[in-house]
Protein backbone atom coordinates (compact mmCIF):
# COMPACT_ATOMS: atom_id res chain seq x y z
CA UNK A 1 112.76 -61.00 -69.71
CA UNK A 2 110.89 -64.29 -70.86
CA UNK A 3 108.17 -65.93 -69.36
CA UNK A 4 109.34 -69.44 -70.59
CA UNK A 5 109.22 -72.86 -69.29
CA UNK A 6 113.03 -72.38 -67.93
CA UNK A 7 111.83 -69.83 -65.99
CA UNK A 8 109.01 -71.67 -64.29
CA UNK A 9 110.86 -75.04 -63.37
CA UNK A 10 112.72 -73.19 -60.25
CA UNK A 11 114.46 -76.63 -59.34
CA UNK A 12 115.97 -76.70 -62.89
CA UNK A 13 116.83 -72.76 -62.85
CA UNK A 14 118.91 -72.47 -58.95
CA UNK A 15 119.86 -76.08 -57.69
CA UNK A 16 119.19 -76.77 -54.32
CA UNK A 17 122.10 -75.96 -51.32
CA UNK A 18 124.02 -79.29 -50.02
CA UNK A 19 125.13 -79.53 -46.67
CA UNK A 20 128.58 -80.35 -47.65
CA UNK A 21 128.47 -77.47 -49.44
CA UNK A 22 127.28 -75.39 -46.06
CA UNK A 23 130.14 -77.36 -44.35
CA UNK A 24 132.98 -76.29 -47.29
CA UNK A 25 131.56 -72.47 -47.11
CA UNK A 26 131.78 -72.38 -43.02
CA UNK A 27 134.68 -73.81 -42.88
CA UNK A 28 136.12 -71.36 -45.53
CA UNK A 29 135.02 -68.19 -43.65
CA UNK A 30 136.45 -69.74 -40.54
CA UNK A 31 140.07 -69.75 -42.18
CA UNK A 32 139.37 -66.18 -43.16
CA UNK A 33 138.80 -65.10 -39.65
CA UNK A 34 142.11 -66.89 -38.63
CA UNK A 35 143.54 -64.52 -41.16
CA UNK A 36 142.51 -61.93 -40.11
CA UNK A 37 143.98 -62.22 -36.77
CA UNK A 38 141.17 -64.06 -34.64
CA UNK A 39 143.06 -66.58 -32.82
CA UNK A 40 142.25 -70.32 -33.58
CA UNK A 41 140.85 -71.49 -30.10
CA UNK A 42 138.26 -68.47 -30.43
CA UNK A 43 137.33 -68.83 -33.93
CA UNK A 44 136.60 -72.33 -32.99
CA UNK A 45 134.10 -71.74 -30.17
CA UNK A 46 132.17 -69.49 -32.21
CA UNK A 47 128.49 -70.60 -33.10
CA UNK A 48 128.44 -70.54 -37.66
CA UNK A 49 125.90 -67.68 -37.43
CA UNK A 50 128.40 -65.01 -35.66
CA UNK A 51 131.12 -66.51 -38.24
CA UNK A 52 128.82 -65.00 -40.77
CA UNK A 53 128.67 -61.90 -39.43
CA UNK A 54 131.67 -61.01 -38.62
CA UNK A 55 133.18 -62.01 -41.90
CA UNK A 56 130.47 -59.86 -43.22
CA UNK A 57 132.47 -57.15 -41.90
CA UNK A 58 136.12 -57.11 -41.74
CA UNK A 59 136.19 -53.48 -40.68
CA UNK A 60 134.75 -54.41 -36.94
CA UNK A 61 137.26 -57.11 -36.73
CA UNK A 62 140.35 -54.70 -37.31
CA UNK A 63 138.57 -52.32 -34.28
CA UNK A 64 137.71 -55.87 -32.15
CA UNK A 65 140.96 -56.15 -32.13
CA UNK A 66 142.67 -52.87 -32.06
CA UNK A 67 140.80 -52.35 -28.91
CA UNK A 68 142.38 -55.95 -27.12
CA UNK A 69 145.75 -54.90 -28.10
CA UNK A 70 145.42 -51.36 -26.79
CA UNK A 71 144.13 -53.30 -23.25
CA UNK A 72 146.62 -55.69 -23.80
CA UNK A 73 149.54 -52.81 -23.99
CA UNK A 74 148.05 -50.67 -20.80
């Protein structure tokens, strides 16, 4: 590891986050919930911090909706 000018200039090492960029990536994991089987309509409603956390785990999403079927079939 250096201790070089690259490494001190942190806006010329990691550039800086765009909100179009935010926009692309939410939009992105809201397609993934889609395919994993959330429904549209829901996916919509949802606020872009519980889209993050639920695509952080796909695993709770297969149970989520495991369980609605199951209520669904009684």
């Amino acid at each position: 590891m250096g201790t070089g000018r690259t490494l001190r200039k942190e806006s010329h090492v990691r550039p800086c986050k765009t909100e179009a960029g935010k926009h692309r990536r939410t939009a992105a994991q809201r397609r993934r919930l889609v395919k994993f089987g959330l429904s549209e309509d829901e996916v919509k409603v949802m606020e872009a911090e519980a889209v993050r956390v639920l695509v952080q785990r796909p695993a709770t999403i297969k149970k989520m909706l495991a369980k609605r079927a199951e209520a669904a079939a009684k």
